[in-house]
Protein backbone atom coordinates (compact mmCIF):
# COMPACT_ATOMS: atom_id res chain seq x y z
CA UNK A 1 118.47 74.68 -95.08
CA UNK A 2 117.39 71.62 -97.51
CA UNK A 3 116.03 72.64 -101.17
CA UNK A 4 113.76 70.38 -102.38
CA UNK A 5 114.40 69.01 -106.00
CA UNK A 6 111.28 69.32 -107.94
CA UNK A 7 109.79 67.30 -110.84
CA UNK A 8 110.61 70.01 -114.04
CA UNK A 9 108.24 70.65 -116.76
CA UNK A 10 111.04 69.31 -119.85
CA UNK A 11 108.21 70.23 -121.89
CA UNK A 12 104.93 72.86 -122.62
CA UNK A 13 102.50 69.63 -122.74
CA UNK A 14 104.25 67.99 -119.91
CA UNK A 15 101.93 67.54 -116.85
CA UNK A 16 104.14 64.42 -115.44
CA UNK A 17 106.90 62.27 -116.23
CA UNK A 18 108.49 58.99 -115.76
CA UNK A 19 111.66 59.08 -113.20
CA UNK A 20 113.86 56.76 -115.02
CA UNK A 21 117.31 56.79 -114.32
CA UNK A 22 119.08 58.89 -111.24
CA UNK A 23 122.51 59.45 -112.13
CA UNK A 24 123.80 60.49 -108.58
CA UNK A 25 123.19 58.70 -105.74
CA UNK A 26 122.55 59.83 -101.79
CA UNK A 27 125.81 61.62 -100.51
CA UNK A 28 126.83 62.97 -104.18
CA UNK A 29 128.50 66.48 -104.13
CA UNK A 30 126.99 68.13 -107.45
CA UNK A 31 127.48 71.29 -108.98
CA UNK A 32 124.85 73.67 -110.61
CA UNK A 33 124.89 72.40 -114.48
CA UNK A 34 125.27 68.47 -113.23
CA UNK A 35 122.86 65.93 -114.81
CA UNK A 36 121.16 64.56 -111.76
CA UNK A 37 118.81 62.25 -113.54
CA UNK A 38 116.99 61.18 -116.76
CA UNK A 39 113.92 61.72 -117.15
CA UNK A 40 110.94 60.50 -119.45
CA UNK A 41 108.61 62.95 -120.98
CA UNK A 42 105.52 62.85 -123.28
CA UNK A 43 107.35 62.73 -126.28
CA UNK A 44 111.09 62.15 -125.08
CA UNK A 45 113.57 60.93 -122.85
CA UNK A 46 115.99 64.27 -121.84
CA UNK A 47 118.60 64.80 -119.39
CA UNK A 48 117.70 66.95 -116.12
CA UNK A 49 120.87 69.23 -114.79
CA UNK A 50 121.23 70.82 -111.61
CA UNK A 51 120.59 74.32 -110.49
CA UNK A 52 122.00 74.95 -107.19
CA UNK A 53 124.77 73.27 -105.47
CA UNK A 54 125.09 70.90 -102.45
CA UNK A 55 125.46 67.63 -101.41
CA UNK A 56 122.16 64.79 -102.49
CA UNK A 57 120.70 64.39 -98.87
CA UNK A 58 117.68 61.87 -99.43
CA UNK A 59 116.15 60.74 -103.15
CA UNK A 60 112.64 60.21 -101.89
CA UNK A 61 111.13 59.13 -105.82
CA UNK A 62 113.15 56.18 -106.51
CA UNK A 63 114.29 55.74 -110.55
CA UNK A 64 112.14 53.47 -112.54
CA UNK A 65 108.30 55.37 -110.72
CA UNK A 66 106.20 56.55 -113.45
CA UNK A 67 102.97 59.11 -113.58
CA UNK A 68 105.31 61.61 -111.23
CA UNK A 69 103.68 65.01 -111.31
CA UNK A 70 105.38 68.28 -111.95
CA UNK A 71 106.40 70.24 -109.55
CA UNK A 72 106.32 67.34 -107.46
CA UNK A 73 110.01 67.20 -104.65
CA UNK A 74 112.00 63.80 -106.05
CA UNK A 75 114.84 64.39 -103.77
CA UNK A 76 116.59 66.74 -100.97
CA UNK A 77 119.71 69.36 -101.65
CA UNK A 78 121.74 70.04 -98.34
CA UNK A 79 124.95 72.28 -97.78
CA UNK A 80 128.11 70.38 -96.57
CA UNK A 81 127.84 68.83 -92.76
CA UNK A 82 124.05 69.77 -92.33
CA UNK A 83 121.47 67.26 -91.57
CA UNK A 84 119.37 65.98 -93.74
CA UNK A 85 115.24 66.46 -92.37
CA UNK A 86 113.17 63.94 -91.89
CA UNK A 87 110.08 65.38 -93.97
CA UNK A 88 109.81 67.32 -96.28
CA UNK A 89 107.24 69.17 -95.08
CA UNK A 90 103.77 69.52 -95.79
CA UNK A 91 101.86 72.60 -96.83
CA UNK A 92 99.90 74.52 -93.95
CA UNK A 93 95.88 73.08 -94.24
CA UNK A 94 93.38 75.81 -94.30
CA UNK A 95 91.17 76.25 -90.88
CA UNK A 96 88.09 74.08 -91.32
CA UNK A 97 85.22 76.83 -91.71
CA UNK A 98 81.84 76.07 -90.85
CA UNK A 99 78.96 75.73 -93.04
CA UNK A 100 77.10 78.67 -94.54
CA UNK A 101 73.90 79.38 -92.74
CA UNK A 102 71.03 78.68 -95.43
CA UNK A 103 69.41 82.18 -96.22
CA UNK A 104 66.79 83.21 -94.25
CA UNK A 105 63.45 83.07 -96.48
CA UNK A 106 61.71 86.46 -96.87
CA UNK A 107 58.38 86.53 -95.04
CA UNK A 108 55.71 87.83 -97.38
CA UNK A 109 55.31 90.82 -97.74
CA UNK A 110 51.92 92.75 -96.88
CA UNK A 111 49.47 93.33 -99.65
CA UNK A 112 49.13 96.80 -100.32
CA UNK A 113 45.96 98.12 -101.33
CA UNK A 114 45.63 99.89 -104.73
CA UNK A 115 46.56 103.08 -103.31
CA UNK A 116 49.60 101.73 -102.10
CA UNK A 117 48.63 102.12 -98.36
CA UNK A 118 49.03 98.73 -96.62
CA UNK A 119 46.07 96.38 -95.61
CA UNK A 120 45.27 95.54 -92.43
CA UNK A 121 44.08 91.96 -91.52
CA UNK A 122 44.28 89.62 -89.19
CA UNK A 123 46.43 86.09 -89.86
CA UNK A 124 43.55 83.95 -89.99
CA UNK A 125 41.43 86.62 -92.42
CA UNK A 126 44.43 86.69 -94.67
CA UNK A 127 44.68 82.61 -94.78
CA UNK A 128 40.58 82.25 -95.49
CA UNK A 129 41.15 85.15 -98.09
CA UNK A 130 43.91 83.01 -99.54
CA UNK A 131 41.87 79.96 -99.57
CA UNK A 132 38.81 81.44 -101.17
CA UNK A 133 40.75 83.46 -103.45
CA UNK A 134 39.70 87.34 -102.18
CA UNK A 135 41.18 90.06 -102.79
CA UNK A 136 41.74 92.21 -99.75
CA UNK A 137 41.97 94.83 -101.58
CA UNK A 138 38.33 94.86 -101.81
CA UNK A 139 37.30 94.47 -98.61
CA UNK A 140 35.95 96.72 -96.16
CA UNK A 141 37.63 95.92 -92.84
CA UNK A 142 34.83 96.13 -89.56
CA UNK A 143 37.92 95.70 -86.81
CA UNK A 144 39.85 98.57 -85.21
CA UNK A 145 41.23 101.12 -87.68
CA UNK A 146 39.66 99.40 -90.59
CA UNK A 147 41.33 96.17 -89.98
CA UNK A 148 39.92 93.18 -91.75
CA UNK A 149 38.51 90.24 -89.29
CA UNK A 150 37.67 86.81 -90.15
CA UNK A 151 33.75 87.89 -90.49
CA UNK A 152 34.43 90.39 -92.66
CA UNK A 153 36.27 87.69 -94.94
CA UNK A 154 33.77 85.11 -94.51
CA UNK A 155 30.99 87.42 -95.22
CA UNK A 156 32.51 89.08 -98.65
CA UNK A 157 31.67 88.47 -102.28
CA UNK A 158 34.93 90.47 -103.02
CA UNK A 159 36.19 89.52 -106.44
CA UNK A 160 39.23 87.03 -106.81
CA UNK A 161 42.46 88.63 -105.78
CA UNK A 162 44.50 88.74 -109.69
CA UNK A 163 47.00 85.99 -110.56
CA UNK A 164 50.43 86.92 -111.46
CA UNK A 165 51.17 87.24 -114.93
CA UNK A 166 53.28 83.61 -115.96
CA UNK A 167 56.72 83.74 -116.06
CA UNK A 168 58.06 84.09 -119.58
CA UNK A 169 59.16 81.04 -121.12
CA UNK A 170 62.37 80.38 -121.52
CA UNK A 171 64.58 78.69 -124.13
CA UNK A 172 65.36 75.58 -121.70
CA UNK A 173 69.27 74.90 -121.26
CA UNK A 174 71.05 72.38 -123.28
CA UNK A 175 71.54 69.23 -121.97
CA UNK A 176 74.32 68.51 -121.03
CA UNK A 177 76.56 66.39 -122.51
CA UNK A 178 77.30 62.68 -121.74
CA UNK A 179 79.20 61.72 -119.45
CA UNK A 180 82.45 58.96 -120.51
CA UNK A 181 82.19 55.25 -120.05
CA UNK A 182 84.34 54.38 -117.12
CA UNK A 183 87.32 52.16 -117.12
CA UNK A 184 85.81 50.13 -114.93
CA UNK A 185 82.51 49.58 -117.05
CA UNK A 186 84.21 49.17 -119.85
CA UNK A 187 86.38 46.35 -118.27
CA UNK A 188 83.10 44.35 -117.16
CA UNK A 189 82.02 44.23 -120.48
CA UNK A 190 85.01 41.78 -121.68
CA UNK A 191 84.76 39.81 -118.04
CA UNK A 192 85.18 35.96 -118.78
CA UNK A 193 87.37 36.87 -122.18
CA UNK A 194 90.86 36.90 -122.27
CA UNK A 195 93.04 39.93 -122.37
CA UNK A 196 95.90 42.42 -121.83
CA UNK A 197 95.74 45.22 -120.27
CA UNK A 198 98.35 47.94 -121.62
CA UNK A 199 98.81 51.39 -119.45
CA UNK A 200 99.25 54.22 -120.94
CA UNK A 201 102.29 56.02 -120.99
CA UNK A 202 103.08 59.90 -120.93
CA UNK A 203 103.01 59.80 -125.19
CA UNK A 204 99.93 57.85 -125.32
CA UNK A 205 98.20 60.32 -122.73
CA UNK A 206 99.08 63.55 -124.98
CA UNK A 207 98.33 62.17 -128.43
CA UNK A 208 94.71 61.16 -126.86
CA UNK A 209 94.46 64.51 -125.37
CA UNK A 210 95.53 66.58 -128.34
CA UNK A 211 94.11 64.24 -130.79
CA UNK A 212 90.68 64.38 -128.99
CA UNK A 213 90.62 68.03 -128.48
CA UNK A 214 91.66 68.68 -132.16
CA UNK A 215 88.51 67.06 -133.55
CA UNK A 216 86.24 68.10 -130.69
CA UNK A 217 87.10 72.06 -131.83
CA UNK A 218 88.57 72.28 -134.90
CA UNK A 219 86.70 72.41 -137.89
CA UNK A 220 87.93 69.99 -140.09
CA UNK A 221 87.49 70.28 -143.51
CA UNK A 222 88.99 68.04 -146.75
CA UNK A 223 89.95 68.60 -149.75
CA UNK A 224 91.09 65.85 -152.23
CA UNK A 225 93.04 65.90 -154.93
CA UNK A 226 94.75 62.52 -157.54
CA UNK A 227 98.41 63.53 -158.59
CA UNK A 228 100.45 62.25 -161.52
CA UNK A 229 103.71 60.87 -160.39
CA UNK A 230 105.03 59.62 -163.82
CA UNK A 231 107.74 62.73 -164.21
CA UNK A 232 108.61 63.18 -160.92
CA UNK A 233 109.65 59.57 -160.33
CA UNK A 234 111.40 59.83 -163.89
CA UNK A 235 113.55 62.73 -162.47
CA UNK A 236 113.99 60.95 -158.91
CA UNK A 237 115.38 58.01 -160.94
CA UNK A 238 117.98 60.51 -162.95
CA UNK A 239 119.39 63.02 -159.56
CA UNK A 240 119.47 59.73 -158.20
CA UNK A 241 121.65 58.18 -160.49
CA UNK A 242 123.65 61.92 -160.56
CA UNK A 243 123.67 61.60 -156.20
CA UNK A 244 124.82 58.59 -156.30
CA UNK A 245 128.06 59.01 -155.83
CA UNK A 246 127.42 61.40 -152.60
CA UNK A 247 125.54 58.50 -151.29
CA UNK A 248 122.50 60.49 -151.55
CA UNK A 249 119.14 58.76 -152.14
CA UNK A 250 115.70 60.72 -152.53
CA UNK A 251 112.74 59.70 -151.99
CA UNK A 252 109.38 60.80 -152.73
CA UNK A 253 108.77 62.17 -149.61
CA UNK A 254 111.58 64.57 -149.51
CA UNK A 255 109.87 65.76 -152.84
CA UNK A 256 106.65 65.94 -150.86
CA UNK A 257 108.05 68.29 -148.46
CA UNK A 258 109.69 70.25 -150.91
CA UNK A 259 106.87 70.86 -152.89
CA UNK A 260 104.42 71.58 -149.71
CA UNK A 261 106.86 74.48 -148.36
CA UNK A 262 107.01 76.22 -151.79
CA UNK A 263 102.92 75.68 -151.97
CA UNK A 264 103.20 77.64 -148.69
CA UNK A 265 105.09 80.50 -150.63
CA UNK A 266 103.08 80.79 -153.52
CA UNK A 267 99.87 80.61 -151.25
CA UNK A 268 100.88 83.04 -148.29
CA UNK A 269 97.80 83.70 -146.78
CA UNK A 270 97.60 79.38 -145.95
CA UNK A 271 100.74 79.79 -144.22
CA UNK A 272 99.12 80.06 -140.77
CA UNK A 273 98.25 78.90 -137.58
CA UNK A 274 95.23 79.26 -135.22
CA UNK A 275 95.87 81.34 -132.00
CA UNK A 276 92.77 81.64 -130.38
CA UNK A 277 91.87 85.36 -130.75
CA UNK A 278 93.89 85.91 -134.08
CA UNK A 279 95.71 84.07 -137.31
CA UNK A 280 99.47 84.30 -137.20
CA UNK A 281 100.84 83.97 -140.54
CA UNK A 282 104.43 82.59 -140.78
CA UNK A 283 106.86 84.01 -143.13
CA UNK A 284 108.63 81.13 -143.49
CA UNK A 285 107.46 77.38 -144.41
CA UNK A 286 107.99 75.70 -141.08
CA UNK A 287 106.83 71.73 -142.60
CA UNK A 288 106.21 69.19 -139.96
CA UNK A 289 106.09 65.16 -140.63
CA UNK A 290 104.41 62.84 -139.01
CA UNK A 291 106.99 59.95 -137.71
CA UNK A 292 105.89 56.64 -136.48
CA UNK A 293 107.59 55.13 -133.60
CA UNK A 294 106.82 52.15 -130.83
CA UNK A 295 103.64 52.96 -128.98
CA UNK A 296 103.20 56.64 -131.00
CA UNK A 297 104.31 59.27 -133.18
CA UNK A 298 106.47 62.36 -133.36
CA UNK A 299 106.19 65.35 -135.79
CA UNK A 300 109.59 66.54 -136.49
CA UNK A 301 109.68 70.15 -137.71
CA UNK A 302 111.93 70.85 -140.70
CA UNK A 303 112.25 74.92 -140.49
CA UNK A 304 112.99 76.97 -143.48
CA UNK A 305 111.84 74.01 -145.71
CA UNK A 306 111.82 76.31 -148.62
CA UNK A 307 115.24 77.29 -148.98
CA UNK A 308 116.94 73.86 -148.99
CA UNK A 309 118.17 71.48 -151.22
CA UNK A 310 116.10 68.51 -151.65
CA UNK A 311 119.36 66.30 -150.54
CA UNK A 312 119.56 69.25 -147.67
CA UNK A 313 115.97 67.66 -146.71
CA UNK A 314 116.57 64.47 -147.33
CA UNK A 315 119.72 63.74 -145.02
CA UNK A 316 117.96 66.44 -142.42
CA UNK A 317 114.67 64.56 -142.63
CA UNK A 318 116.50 61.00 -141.76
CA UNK A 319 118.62 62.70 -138.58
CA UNK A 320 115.42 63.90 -137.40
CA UNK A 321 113.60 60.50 -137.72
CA UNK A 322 116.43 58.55 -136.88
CA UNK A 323 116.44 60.31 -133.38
CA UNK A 324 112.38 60.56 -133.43
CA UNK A 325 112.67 56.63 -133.00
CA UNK A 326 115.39 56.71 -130.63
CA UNK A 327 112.99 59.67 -128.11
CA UNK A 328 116.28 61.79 -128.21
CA UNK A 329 114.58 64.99 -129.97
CA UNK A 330 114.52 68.32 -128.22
CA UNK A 331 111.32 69.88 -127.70
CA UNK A 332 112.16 72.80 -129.97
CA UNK A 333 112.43 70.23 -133.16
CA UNK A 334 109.08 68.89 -132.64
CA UNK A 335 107.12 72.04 -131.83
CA UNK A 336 106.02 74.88 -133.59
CA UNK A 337 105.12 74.61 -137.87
CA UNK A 338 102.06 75.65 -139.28
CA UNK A 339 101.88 72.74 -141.73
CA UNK A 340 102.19 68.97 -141.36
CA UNK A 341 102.31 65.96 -143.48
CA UNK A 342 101.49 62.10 -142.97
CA UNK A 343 102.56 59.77 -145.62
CA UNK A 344 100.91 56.59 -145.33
CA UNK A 345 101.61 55.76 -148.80
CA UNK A 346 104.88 54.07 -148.23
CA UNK A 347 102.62 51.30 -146.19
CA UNK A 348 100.12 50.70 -149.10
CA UNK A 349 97.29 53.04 -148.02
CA UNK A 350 95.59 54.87 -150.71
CA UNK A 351 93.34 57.10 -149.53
CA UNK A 352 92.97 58.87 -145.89
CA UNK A 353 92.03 61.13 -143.62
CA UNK A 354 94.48 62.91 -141.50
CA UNK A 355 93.67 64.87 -138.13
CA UNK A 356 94.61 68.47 -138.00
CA UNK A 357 97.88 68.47 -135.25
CA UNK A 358 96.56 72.35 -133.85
CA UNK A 359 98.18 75.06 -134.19
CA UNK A 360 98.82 73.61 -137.30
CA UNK A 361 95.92 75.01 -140.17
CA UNK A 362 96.55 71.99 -142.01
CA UNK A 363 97.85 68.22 -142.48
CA UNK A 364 98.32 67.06 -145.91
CA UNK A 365 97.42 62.84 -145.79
CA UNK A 366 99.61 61.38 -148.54
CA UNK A 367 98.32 57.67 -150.27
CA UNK A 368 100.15 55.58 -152.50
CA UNK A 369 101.13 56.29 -155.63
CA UNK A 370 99.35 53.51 -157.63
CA UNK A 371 99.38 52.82 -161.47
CA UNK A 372 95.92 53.63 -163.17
CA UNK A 373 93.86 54.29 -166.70
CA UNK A 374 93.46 57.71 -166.93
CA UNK A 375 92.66 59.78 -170.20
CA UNK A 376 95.28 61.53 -171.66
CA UNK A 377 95.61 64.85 -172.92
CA UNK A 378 95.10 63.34 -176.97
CA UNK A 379 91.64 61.82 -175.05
CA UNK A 380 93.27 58.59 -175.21
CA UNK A 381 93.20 56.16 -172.20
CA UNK A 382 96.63 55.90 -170.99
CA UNK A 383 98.40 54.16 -167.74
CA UNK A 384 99.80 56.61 -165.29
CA UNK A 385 100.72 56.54 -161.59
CA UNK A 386 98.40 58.34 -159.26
CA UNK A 387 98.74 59.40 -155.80
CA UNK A 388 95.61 60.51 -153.88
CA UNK A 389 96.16 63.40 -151.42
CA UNK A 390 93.59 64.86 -149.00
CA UNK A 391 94.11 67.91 -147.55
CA UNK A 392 92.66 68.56 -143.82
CA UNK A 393 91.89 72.04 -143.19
CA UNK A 394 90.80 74.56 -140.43
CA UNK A 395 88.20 76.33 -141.36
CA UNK A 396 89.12 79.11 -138.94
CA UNK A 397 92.12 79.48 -140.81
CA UNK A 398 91.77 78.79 -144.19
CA UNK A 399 88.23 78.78 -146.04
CA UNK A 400 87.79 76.46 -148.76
CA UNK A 401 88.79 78.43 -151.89
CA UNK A 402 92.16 79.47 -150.23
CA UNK A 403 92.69 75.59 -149.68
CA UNK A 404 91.87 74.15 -152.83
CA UNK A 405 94.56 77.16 -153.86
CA UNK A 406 97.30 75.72 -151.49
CA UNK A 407 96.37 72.26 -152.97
CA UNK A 408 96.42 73.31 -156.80
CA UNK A 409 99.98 74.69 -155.65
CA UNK A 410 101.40 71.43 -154.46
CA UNK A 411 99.73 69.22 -157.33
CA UNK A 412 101.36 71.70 -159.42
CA UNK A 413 105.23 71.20 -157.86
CA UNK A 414 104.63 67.55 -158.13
CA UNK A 415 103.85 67.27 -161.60
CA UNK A 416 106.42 69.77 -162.57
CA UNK A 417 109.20 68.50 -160.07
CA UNK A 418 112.38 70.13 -162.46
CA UNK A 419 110.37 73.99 -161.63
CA UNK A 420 110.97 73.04 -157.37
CA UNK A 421 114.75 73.27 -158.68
CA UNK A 422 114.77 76.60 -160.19
């Protein structure tokens, strides 16, 4: 009997992929473990092995198709000499069922006298009560068994039959909220001007969908804070010199990340993530960092941050982005961290505003370091170099005073770089 070949999930944010390579070809023999194809994810482009055994009977999504959903049959598996089926079949469609009857609407009910027996009148009394406004209730009926004719109504100066009591008022519902521009509406704006229209890929899909839904629920918070670079770049310039040698270089970053996962040490409580209906705080410093690539970004995870070697971070920090660029990193070196960090500083930004990547409780923006007047401690105006942080926080993590903690911590590593050594 065929197996159908399904679309995998290569990832937890993966909802579809790009088919772009198939690396056997109709008529293959493969074995279970045999790379069938390679396909493109959200954030990467991974190798997808086999599971069973058999010969490739029909590929039915041809290499190059994008937007394939998961779970979705891309080819046919049949044992040796057995013919391949036309279809692939198509799920059974549920019996058409007919339309619910609308409810019946209650007929009204009687009115019932004060004593709770029932009132007897005739349909036409009951209508010319109803118009007038009687109340049957008070009216003495002249027809058989007391029942209450149309002279009887006609006749009566019975008092108004009571109104019903309003209806409380209600708090009315929100409205609700608006609904996006279309594509299309959009696109008639711009109608007579001149442009190109880019689709989005897989990447470009999840950072809009992440992205979106981290500032629609988290709440954001920032914190800023101007650090003095002077001795830290002094003692960059000196291991430097000392790594040379090694052909180790350091940059500021990997001082950065250094001096965020020790912050994360000395601040425990900061070291956590949001998980819906609790806080999990990591033991270790799990640091993520932002990496730019063609048409998106990647946040590389460097684990146990705080018990390496700044050269340990350094040449583990250029592997990562090195592959980052290339879309060859596994999904467990991307995922997971409760702290990230985008350095926009090495592009000549000063000053910015990162968004929280969630779990994470925070993203630390880093500026440039730029050379300023500040006064120093003889209250003397001196020139130093001063990089502006901001720190993004969840609030449902971390309230402000345990932030501006967790910040004090990392301006304190940075201006004391030679203490991240001991």
């Amino acid at each position: 009997m065929a197996t159908e070949i399904l679309m995998p999930a290569l990832s937890p944010t993966m909802e579809e992929g790009t088919l772009a390579k198939w690396l056997v070809k109709e008529g293959d023999t493969v074995q279970s473990g045999d790379i069938l194809a390679e396909i493109e994810t959200d954030k990467a482009t991974m190798e997808f092995e086999a599971v069973d055994e058999g010969v490739v009977g029909r590929i039915l999504i041809p290499e190059g198709t994008s937007e394939v959903k998961v779970n979705t049959p891309i080819a046919l598996l049949v044992e040796e000499g057995e013919a391949v089926p036309e279809t692939t079949g198509s799920a059974a469609k549920p019996a058409p069922t007919a339309a619910p009857e609308p409810p019946a609407q209650p007929a009204p009910a009687a009115p019932v006298a004060r004593d709770g027996e029932r009132i007897f009148a005739s349909p036409l009394a009951r209508r010319i009560a109803e118009q007038k406004g009687l109340d049957l209730s008070q009216i003495t009926g002249s027809g058989p068994r007391g029942r209450i004719v149309k002279a009887d109504v006609e006749g009566s100066s019975a008092p108004a039959t009571p109104k019903a009591p309003p209806p409380p008022v209600t708090a009315s519902a929100p409205a609700p909220a608006p609904k996006p521009v279309s594509a299309d509406a959009i696109a008639k704006l711009y109608e007579g001007r001149a442009y190109t229209e880019v689709p989005l890929d897989g990447m470009r899909k999840t950072i809009a969908a992440r992205l979106t839904e981290a500032k629609q629920t988290i709440p954001h918070f920032y914190l800023r804070r101007d650090i003095h670079l002077d001795k830290l770049l002094d003692f960059r310039s000196q291991l430097n010199a000392q790594l040379s040698a090694r052909g180790v270089k350091l940059s500021v970053n990997d001082f950065i990340i250094k001096a965020c996962a020790l912050a994360l040490q000395q601040v425990p409580a900061a070291n956590a993530v949001w998980a819906g209906d609790r806080i999990l705080q990591l033991t270790p410093s799990d640091v993520a960092v932002a990496v730019a690539i063609e048409g998106g970004l990647f946040t590389p995870v460097l684990k146990d941050a705080e018990t390496k070697t700044l050269s340990a971070l350094s040449a583990e920090m250029k592997d990562l982005a090195t592959r980052a660029r290339d879309r060859k990193l596994a999904p467990e070196e991307y995922q997971g961290g409760s702290f990230a960090i985008s350095n926009l500083g090495m592009m000549g930004i000063e000053n910015f505003d990162a968004v929280i990547n969630p779990p994470h409780g925070a993203i630390l923006a880093v500026g440039a370091g730029v050379k300023k007047p500040v006064v120093g401690a003889d209250d003397q105006i001196t020139v130093a170099t001063v990089m502006s942080v901001t720190l993004s926080v969840d609030h449902r993590v971390i309230d402000g005073a345990l932030g501006a903690e967790l910040l004090a911590a990392i301006k304190d590593n940075l201006e004391n770089p030679m203490a991240m050594l001991a």
